[in-house]
Protein backbone atom coordinates (compact mmCIF):
# COMPACT_ATOMS: atom_id res chain seq x y z
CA UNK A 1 0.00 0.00 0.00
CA UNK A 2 3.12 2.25 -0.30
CA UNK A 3 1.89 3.50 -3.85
CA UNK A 4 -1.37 4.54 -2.88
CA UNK A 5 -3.14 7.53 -0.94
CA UNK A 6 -6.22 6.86 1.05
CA UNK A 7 -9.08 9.85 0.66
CA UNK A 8 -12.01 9.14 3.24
CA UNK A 9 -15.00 8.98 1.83
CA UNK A 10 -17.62 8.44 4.85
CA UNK A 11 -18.00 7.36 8.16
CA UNK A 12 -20.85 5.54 9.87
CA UNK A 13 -21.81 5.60 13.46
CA UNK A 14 -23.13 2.25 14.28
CA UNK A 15 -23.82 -0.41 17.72
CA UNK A 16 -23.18 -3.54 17.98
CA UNK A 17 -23.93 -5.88 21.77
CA UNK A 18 -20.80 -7.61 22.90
CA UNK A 19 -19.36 -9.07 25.74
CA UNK A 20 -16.24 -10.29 27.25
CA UNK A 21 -17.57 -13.07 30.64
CA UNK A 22 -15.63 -15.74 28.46
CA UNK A 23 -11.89 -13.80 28.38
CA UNK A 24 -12.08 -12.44 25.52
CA UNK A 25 -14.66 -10.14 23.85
CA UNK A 26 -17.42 -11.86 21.59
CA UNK A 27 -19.82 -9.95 19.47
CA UNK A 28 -23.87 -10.75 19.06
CA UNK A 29 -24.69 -12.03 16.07
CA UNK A 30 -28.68 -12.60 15.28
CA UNK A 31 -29.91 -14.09 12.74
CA UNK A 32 -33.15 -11.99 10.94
CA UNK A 33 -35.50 -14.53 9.51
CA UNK A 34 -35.39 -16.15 12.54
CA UNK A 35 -34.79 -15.65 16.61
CA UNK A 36 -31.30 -17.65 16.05
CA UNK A 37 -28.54 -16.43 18.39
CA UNK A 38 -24.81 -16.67 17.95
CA UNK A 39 -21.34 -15.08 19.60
CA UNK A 40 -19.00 -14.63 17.27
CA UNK A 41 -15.16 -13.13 17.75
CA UNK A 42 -15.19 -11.28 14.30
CA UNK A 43 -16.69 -7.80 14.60
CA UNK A 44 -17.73 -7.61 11.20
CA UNK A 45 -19.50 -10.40 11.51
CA UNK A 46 -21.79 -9.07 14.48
CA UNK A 47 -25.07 -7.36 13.56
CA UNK A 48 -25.03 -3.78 13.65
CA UNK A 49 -27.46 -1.54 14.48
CA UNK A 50 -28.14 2.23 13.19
CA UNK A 51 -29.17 3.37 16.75
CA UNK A 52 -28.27 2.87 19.96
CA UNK A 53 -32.05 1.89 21.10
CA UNK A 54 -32.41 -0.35 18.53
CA UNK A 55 -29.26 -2.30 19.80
CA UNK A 56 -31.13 -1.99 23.62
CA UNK A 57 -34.10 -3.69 21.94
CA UNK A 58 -32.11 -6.29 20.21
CA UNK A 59 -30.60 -6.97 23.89
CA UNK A 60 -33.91 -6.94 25.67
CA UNK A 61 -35.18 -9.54 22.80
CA UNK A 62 -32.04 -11.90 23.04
CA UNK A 63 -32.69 -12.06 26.84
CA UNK A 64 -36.32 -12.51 26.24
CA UNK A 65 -35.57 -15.37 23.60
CA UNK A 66 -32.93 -17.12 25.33
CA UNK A 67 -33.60 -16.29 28.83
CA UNK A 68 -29.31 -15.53 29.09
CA UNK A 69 -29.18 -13.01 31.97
CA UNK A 70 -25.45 -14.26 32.25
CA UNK A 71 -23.67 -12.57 29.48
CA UNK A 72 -23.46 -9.30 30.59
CA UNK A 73 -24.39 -7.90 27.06
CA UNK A 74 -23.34 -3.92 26.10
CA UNK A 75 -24.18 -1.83 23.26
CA UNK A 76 -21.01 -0.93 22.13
CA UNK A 77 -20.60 2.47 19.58
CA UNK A 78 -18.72 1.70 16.70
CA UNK A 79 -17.20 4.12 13.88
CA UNK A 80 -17.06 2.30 10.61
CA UNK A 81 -15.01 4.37 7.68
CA UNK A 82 -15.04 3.71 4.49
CA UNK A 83 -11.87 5.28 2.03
CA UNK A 84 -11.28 5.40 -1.48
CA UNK A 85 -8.00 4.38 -2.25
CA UNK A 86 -6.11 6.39 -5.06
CA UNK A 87 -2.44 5.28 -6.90
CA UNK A 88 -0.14 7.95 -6.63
C-alpha cells in the first residue's frame, strides 16, 4: 500500500452488543428470519445496528428469547469508515 493515498470517503456511526464473561470479547450475532442467536469473535460479523435503542431492543429480545441473563451484554458504539483508495 506504499503506492497509494487513502481519501475518506464516509464514516458511519453504528452499535453492535458484545461481551467479554468468556476472556475475551465476543460480538452478538442474530440471525433476521429467525430468533437464532450466535457469539461470534469477528466484529464484522456481528449485527449492527443504526441506533443505539435499537441495539437496547435487540438486547432486551435476546434475553427474552434465550432467557441468558449471564452474558453481561453492552451496546457498544462503533465508527465504521469507508476510504477510497487512489495510486499515486
Amino acid at each position: 500500500m506504499d503506492n497509494y493515498e487513502k481519501i475518506l470517503d464516509k464514516q458511519e456511526l453504528r452499535y453492535v452488543l458484545g461481551t467479554a464473561v468468556s476472556g475475551h470479547t465476543t460480538y452478538l450475532k442474530k440471525t433476521l428470519a429467525k430468533a437464532e442467536y450466535e457469539f461470534v469473535t469477528d466484529i464484522t460479523k456481528a449485527t449492527k445496528t443504526v441506533s443505539a435503542k435499537i441495539a437496547k431492543i435487540i438486547l432486551e429480545n435476546y434475553v427474552r428469547d434465550t432467557g441468558d441473563t449471564e452474558s453481561e451484554l453492552i451496546v457498544i458504539p462503533l465508527l465504521i469508515s469507508y476510504e477510497l483508495i487512489k495510486e499515486v
